[in-house]
N, C-alpha and C. Protein backbone atom coordinates (compact mmCIF):
# COMPACT_ATOMS: atom_id res chain seq x y z
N UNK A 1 0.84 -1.20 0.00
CA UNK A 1 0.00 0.00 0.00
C UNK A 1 0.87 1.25 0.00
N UNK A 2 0.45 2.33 -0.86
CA UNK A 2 1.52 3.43 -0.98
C UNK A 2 1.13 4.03 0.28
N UNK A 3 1.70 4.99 0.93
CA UNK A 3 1.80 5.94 1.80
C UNK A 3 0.78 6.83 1.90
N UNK A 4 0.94 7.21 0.21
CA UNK A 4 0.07 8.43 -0.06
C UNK A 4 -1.67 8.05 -0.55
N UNK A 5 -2.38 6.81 -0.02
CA UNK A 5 -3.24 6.54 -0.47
C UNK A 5 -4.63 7.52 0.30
N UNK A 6 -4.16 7.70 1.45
CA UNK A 6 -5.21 8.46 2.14
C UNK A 6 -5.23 9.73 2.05
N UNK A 7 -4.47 10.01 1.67
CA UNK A 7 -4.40 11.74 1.13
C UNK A 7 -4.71 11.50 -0.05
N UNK A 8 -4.56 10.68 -1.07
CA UNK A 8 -5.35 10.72 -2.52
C UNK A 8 -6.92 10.44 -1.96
N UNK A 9 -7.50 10.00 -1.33
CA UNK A 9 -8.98 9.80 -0.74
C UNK A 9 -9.27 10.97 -0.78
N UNK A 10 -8.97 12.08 0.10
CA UNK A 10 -9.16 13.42 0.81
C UNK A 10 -9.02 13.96 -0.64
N UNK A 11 -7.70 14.15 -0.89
CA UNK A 11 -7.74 14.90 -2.43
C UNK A 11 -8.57 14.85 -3.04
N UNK A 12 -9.39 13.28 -3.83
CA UNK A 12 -10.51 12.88 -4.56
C UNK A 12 -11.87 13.93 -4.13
N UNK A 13 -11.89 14.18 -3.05
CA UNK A 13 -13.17 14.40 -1.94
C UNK A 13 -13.09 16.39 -2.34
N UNK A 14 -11.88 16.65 -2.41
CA UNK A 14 -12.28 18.03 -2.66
C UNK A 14 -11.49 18.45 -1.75
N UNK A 15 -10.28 17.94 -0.61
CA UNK A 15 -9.37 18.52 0.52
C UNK A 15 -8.28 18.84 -0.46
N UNK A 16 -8.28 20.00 -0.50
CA UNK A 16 -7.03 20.99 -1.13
C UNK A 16 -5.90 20.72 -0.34
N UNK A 17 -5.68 20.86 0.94
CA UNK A 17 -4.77 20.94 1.91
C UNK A 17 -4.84 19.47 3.15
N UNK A 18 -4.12 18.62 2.71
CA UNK A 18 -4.17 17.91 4.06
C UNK A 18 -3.31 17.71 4.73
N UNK A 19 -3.17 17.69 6.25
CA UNK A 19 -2.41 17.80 6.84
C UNK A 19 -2.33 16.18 7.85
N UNK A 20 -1.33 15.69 7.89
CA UNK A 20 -1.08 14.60 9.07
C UNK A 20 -0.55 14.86 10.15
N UNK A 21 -0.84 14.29 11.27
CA UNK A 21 -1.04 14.96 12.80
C UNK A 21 -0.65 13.76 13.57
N UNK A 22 -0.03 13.64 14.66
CA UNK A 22 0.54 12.67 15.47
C UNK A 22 1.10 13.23 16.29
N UNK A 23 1.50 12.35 17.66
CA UNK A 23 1.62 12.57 19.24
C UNK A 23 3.23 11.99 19.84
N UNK A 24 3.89 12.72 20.05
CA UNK A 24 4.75 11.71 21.24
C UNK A 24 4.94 11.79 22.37
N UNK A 25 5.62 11.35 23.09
CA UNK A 25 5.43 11.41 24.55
C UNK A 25 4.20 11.09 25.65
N UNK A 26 3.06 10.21 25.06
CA UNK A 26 2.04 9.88 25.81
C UNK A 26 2.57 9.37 27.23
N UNK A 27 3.36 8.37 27.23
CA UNK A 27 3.49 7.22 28.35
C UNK A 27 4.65 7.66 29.41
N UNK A 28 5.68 8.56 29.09
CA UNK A 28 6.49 8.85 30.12
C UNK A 28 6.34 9.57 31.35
N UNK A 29 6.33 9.50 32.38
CA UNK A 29 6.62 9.64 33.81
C UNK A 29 6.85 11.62 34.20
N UNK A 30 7.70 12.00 32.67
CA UNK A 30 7.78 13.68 32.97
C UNK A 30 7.92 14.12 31.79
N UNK A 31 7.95 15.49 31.18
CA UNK A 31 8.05 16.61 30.50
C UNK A 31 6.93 16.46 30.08
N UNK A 32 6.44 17.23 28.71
CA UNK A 32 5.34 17.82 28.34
C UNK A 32 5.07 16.15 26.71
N UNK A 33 3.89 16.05 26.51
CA UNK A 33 3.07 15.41 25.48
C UNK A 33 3.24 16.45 24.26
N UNK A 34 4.13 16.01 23.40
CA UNK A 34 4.28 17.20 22.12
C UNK A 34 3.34 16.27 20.83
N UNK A 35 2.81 17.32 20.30
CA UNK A 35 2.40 16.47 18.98
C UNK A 35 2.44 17.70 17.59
N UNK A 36 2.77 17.11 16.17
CA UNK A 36 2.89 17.91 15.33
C UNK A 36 1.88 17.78 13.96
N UNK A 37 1.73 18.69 13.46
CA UNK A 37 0.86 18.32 12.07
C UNK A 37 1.82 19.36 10.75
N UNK A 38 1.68 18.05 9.91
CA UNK A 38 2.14 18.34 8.57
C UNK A 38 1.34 18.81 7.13
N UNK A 39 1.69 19.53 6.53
CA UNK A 39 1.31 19.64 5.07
C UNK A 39 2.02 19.13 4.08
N UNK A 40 2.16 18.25 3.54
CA UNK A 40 3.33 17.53 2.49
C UNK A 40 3.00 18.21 1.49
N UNK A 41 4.00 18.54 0.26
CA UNK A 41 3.22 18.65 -1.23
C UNK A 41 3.01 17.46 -1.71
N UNK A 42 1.81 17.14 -2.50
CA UNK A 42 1.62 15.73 -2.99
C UNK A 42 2.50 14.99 -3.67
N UNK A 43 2.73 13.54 -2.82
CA UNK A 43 3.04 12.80 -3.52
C UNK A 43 4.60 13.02 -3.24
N UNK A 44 5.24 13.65 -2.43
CA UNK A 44 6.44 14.29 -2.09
C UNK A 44 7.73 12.46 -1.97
N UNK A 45 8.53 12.43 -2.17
CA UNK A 45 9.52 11.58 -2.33
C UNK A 45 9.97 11.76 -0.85
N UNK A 46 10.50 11.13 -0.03
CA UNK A 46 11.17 10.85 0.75
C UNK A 46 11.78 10.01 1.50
N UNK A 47 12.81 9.13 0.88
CA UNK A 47 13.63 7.90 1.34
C UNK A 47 13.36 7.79 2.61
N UNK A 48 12.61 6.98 2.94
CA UNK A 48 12.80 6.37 4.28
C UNK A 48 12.17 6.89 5.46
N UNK A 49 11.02 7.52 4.12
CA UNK A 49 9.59 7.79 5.68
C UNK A 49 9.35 6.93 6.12
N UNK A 50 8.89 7.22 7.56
CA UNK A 50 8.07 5.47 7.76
C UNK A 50 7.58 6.27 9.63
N UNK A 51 6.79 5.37 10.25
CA UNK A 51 6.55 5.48 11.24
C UNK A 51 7.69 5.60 12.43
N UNK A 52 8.03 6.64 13.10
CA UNK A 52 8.83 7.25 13.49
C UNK A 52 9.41 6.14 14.68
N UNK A 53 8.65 5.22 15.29
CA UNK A 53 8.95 4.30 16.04
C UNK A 53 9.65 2.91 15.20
N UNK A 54 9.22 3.13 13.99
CA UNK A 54 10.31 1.97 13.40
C UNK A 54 11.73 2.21 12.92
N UNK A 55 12.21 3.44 12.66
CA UNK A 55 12.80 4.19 12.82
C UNK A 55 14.03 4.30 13.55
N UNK A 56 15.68 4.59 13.58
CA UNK A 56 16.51 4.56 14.47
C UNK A 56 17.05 5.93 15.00
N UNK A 57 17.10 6.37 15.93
CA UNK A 57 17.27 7.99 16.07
C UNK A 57 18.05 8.33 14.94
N UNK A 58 19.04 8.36 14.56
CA UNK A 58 20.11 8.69 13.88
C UNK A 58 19.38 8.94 12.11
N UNK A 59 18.11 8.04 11.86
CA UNK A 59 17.44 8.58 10.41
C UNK A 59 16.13 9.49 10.82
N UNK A 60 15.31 9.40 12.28
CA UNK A 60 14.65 10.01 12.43
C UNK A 60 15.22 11.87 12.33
N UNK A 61 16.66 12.11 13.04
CA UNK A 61 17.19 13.05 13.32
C UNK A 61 17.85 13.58 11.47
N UNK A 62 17.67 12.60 10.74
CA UNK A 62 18.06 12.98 9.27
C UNK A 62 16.73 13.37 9.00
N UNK A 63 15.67 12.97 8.93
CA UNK A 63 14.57 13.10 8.27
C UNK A 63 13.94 14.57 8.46
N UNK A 64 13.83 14.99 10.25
CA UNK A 64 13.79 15.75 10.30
C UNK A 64 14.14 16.95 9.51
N UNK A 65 14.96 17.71 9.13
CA UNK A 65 15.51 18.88 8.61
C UNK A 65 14.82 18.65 7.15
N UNK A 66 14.78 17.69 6.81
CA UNK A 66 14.11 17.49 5.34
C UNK A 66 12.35 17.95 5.47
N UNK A 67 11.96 17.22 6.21
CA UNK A 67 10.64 17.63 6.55
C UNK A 67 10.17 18.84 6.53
N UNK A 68 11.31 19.48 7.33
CA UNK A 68 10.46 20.93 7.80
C UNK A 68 10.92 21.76 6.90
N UNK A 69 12.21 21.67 6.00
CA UNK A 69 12.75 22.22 5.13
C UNK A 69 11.77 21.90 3.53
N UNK A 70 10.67 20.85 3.25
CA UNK A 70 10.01 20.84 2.39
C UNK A 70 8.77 20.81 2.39
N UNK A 71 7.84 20.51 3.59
CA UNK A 71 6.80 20.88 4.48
C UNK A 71 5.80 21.72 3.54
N UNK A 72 4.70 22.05 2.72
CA UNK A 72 3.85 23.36 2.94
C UNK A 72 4.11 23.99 4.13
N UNK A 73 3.75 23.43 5.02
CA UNK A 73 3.44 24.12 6.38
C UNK A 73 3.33 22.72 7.36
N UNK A 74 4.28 23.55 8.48
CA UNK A 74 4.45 22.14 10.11
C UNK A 74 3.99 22.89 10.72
N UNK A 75 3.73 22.48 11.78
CA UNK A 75 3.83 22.98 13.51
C UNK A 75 3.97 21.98 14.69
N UNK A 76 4.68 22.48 15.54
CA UNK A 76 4.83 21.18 16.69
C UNK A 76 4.69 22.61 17.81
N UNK A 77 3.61 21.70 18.70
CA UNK A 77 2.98 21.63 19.95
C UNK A 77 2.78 21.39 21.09
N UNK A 78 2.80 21.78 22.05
CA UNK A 78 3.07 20.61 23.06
C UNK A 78 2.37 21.32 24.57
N UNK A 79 1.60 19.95 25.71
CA UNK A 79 1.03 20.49 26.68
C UNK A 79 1.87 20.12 27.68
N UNK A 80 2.17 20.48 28.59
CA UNK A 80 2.76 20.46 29.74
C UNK A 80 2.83 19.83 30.92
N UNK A 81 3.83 19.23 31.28
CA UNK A 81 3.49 18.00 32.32
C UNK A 81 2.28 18.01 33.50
N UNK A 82 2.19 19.50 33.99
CA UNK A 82 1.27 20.38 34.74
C UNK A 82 -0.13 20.21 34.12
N UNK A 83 -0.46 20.35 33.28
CA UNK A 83 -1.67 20.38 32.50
C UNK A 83 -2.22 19.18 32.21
N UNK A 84 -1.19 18.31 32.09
CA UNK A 84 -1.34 16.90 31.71
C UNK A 84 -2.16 16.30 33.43
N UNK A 85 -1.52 17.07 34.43
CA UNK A 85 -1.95 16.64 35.55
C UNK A 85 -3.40 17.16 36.18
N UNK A 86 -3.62 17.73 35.07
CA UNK A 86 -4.85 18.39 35.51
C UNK A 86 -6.02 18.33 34.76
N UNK A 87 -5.64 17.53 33.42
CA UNK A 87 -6.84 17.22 32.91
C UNK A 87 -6.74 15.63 32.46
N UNK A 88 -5.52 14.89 32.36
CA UNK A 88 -5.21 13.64 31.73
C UNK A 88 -4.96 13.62 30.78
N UNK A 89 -3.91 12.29 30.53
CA UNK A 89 -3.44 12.30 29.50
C UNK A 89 -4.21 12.24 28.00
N UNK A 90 -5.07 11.62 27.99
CA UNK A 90 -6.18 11.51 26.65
C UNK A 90 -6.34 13.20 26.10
N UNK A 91 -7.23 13.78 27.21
CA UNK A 91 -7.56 14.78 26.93
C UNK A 91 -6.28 16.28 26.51
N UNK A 92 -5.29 15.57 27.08
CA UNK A 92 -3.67 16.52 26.65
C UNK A 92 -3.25 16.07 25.49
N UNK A 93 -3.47 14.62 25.36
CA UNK A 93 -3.04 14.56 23.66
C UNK A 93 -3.77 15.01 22.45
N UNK A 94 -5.22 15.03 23.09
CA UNK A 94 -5.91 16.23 21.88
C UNK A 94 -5.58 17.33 21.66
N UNK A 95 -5.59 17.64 23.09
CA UNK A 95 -5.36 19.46 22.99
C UNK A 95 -3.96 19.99 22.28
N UNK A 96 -2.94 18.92 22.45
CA UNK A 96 -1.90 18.65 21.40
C UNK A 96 -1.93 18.86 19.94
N UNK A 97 -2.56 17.61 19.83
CA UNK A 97 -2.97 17.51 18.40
C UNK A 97 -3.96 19.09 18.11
N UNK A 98 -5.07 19.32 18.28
CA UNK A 98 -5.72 20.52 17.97
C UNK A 98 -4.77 21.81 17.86
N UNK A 99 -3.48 21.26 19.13
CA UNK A 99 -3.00 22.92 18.83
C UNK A 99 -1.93 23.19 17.94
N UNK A 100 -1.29 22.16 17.74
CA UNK A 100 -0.06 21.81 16.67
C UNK A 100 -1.31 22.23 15.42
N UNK A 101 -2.76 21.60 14.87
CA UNK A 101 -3.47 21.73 13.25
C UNK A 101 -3.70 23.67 13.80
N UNK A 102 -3.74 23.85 14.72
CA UNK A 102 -4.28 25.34 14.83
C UNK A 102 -3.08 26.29 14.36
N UNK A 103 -1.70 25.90 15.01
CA UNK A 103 0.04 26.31 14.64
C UNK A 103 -0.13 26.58 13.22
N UNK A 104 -0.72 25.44 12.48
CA UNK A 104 -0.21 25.48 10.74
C UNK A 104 -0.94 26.96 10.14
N UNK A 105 0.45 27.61 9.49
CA UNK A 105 0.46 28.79 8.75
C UNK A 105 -0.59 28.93 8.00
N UNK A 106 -1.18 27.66 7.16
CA UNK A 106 -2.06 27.32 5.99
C UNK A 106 -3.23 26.50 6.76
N UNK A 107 -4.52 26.96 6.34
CA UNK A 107 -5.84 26.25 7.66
C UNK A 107 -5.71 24.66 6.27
N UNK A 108 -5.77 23.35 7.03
CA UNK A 108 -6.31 22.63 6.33
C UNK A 108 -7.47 22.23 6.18
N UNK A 109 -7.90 21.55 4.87
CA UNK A 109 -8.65 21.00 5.19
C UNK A 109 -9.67 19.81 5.55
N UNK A 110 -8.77 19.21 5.61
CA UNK A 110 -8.84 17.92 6.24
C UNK A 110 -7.53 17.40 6.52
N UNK A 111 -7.53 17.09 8.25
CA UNK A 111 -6.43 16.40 9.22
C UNK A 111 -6.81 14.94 9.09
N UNK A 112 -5.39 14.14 8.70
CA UNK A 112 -5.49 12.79 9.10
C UNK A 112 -4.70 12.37 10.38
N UNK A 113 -5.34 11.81 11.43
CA UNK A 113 -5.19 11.45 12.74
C UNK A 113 -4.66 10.31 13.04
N UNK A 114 -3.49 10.16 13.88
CA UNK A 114 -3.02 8.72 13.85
C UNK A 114 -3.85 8.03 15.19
N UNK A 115 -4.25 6.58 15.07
CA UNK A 115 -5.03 6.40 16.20
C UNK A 115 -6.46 6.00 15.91
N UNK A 116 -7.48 5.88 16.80
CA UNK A 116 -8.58 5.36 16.88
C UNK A 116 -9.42 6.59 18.16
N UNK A 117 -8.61 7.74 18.50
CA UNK A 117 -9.68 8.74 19.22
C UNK A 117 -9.24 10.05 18.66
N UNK A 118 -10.26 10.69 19.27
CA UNK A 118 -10.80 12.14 18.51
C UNK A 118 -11.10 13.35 19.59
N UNK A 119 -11.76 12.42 20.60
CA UNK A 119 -11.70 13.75 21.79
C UNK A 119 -11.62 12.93 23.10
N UNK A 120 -11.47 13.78 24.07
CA UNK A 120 -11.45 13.01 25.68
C UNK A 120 -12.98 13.69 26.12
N UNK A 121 -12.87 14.17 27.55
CA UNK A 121 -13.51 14.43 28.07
C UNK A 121 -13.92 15.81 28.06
N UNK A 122 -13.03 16.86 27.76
CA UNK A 122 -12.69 18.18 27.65
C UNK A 122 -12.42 18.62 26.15
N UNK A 123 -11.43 17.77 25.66
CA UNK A 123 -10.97 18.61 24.15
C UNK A 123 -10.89 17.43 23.47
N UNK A 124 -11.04 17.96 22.25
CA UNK A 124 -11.65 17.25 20.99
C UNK A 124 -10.88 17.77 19.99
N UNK A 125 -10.71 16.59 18.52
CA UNK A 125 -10.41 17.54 17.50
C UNK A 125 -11.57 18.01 16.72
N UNK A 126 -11.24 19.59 16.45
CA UNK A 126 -12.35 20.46 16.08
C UNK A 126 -12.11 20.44 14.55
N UNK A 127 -11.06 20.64 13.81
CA UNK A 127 -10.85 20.18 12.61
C UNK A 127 -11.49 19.23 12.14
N UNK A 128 -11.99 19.63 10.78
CA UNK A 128 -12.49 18.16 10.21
C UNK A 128 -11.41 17.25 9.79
N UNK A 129 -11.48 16.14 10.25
CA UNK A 129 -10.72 15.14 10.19
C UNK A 129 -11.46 13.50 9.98
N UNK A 130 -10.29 12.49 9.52
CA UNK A 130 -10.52 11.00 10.04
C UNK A 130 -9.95 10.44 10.74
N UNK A 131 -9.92 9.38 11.62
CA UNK A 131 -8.79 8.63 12.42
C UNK A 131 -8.34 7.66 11.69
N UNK A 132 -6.76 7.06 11.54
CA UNK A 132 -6.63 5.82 11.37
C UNK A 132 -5.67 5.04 12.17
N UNK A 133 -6.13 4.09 12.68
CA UNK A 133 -5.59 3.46 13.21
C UNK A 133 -3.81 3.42 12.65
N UNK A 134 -3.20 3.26 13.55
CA UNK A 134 -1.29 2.80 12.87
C UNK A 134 -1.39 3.82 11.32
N UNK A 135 -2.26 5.09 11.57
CA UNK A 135 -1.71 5.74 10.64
C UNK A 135 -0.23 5.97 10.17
N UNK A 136 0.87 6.53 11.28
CA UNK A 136 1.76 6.43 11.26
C UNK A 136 2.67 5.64 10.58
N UNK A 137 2.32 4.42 10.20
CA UNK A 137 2.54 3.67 9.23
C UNK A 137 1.75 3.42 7.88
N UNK A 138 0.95 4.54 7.75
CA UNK A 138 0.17 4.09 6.61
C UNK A 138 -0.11 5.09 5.39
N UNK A 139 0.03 6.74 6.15
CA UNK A 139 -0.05 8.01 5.32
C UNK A 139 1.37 8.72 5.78
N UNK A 140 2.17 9.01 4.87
CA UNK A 140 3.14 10.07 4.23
C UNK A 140 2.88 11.46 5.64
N UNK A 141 1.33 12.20 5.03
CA UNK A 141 1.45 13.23 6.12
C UNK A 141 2.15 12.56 7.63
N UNK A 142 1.10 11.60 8.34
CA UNK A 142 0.93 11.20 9.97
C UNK A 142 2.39 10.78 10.30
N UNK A 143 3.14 10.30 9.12
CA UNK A 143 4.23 9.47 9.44
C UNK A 143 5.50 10.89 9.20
N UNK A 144 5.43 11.70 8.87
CA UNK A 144 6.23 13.13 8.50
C UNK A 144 6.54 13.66 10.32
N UNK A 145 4.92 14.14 10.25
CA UNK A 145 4.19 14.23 11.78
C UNK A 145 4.62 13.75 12.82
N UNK A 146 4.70 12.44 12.90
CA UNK A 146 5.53 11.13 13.95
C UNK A 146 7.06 11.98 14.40
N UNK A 147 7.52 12.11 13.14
CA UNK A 147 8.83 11.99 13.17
C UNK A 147 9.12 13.58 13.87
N UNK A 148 8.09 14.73 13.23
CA UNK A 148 8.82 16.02 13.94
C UNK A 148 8.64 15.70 15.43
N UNK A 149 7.32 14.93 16.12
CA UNK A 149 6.97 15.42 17.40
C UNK A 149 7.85 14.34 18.16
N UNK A 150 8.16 13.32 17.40
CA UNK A 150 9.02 12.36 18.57
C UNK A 150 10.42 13.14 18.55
N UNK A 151 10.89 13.47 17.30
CA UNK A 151 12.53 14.33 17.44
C UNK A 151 11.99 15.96 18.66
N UNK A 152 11.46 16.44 18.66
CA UNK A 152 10.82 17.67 18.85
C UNK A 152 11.30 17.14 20.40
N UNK A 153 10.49 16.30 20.64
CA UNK A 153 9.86 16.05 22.41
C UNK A 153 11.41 14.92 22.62
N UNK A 154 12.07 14.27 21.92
CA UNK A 154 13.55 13.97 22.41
C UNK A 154 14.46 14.86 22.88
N UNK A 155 14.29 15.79 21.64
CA UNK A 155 15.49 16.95 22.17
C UNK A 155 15.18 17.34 23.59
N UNK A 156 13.93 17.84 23.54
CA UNK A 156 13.87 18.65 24.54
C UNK A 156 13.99 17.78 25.99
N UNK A 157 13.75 16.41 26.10
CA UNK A 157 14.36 16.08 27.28
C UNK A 157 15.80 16.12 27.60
N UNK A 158 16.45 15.63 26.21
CA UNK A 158 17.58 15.23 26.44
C UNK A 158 18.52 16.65 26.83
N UNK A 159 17.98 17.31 26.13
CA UNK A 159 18.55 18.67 25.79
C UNK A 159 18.11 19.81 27.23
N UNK A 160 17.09 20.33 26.94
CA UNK A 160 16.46 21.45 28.47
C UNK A 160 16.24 20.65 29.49
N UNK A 161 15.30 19.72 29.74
CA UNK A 161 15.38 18.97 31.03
C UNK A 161 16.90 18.35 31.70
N UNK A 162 17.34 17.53 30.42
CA UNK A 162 18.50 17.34 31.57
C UNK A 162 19.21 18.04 31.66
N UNK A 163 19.46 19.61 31.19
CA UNK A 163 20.36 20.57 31.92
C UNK A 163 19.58 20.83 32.93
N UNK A 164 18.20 21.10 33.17
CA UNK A 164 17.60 22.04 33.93
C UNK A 164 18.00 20.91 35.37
N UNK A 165 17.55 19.49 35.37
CA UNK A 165 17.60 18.27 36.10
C UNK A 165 18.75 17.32 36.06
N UNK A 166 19.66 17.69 35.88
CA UNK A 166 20.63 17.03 35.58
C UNK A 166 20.79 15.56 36.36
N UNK A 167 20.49 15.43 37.45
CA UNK A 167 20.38 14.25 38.33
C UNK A 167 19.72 13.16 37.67
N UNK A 168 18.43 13.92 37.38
CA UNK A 168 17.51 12.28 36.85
C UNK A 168 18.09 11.90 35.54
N UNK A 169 19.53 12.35 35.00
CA UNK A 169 19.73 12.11 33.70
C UNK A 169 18.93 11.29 32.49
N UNK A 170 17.99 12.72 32.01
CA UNK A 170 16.90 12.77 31.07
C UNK A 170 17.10 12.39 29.99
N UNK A 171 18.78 12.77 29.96
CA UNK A 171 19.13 12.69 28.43
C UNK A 171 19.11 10.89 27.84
N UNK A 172 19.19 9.96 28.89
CA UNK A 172 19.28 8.66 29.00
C UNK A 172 18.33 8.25 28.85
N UNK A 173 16.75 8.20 29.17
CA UNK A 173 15.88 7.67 29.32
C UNK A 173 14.47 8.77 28.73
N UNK A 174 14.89 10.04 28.35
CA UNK A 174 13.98 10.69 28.14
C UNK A 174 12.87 10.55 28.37
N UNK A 175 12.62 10.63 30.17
CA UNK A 175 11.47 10.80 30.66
C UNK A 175 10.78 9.34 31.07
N UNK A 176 11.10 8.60 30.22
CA UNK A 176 10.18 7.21 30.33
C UNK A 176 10.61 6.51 31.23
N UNK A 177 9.36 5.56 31.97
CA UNK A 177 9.52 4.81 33.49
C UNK A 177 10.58 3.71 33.35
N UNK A 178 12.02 3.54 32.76
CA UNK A 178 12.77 3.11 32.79
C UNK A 178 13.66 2.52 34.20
N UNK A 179 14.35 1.48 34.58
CA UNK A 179 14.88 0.79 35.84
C UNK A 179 15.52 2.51 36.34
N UNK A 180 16.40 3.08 35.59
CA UNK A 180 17.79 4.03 35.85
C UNK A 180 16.39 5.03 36.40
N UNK A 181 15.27 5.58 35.75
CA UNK A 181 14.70 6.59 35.75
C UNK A 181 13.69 6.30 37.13
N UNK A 182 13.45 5.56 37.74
CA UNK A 182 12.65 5.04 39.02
C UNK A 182 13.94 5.19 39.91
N UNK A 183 15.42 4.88 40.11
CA UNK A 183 15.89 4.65 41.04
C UNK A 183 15.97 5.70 40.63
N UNK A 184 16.40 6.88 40.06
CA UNK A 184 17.05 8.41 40.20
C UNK A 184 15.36 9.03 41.48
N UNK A 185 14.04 8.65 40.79
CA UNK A 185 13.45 9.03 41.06
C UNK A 185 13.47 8.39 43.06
N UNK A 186 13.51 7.22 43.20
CA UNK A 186 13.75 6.77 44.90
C UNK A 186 15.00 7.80 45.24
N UNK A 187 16.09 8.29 44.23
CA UNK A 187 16.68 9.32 45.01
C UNK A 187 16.57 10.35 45.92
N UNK A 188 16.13 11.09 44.32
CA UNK A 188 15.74 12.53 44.69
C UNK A 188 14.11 12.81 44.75
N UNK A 189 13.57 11.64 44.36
CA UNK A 189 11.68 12.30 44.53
C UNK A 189 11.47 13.04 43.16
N UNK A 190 10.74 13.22 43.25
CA UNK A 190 10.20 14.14 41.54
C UNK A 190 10.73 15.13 41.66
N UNK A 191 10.30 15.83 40.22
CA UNK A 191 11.31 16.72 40.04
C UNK A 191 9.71 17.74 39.32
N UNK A 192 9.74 19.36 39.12
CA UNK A 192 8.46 20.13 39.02
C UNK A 192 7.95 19.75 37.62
N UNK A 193 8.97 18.30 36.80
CA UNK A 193 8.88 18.32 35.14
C UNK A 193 8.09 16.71 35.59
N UNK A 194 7.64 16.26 36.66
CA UNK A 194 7.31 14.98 36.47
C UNK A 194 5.68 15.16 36.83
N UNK A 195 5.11 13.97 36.13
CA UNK A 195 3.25 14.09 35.94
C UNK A 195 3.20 13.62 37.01
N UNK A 196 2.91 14.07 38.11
CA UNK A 196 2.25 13.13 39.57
C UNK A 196 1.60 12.10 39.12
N UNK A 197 0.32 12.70 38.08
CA UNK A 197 -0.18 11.57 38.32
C UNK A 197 -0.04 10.32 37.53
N UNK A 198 1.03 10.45 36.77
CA UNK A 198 1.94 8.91 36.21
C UNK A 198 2.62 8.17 37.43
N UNK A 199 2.57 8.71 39.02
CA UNK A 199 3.51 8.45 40.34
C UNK A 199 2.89 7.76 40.72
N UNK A 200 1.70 7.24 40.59
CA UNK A 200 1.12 7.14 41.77
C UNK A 200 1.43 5.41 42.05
N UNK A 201 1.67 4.83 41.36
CA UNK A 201 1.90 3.46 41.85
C UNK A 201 3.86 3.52 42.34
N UNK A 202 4.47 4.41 41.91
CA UNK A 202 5.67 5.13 42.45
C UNK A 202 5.43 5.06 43.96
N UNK A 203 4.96 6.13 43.86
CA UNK A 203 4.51 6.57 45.64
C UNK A 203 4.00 5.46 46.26
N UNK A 204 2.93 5.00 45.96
CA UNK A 204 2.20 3.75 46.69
C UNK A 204 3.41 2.90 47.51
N UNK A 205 4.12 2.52 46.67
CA UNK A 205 5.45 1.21 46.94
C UNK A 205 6.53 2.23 48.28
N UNK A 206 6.41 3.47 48.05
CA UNK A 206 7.35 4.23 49.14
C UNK A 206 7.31 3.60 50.60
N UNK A 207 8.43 3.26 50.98
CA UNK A 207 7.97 3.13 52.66
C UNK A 207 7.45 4.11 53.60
């Protein structure tokens, strides 16, 4: 199956502009849930797109600069470990996604969504859009998308958090409930970049 089959759907349909949209950072323990949305020009060539998790840092971190350097229009987004604690994670990865399609320079019109949800409890995507499941592996845009918000939300652990935190060395585990990243955490206790409420079976086990 080509890449570009779901954006030829949308195209067929009368979507001038489509954009692919995807999330990283759902599951880790601290920093912020970033997600990005893309505009490809149709049909765009690019060796070795693919879903950003199949992927080895070293081509994700190539792909990047190409992306954003041939892009219509990107944006990457992101909600905050704080926010995340205050409304959940579901409802932070929308507001993600919604605010990365809101970022793009050019309004689309029609977002393809990686996944099987659309809104939480609070925020929704308001864009007209479809979901697809393992989009990320299946449309050109979602899989472009993948790749800015997982490089996007790497740097920034590896990079601002672990200067800011240097102890829980971020740059190692970027954030995720890893063996190294639980004992830093029995160290020193959280840190103002960690989601409490990803702790709580953390805390529970505390003596």
């Amino acid at each position: 199956m080509s890449l570009w089959e779901f954006e030829r759907e949308q195209w067929s349909h009368g979507a001038e502009m489509v954009c692919g949209v995807d999330e990283a950072g759902a599951g880790p323990l601290a920093g912020p849930v970033y997600a990005a949305a893309v505009i490809l020009p149709r049909e765009l060539e690019l060796p070795g797109l693919n879903d950003s998790k199949k992927l080895t840092e070293k081509k994700r971190e190539a792909l990047f600069p190409l992306i954003c350097e041939q892009a219509i229009a990107y944006s990457i987004q992101r909600v905050e470990a704080a926010e995340i604690d205050e409304m959940d994670i579901l409802n932070a990865r929308m507001l993600a996604m919604q605010r990365a399609i809101d970022g793009l320079e050019i309004k689309p019109d029609m977002a393809l969504i990686d996944g099987n949800r659309d809104h939480g409890s609070i925020h929704a995507i308001t864009t007209p859009h479809v979901t697809i499941i393992g989009g990320d592996g299946k449309s050109a845009s979602i899989a472009a998308a993948s790749i800015l918000a997982k490089v996007a939300r790497d740097r920034y652990a590896a990079g601002e958090l672990d200067v800011q935190y240097p102890q829980y060395r971020f740059a190692k585990h970027k954030g995720y409930g890893t063996k190294l990243h639980y004992e830093m955490l029995d160290t020193y206790g959280p840190c103002p970049q960690h989601r409490m409420t990803f702790l709580k079976k953390w805390e529970a086990r505390k003596p």
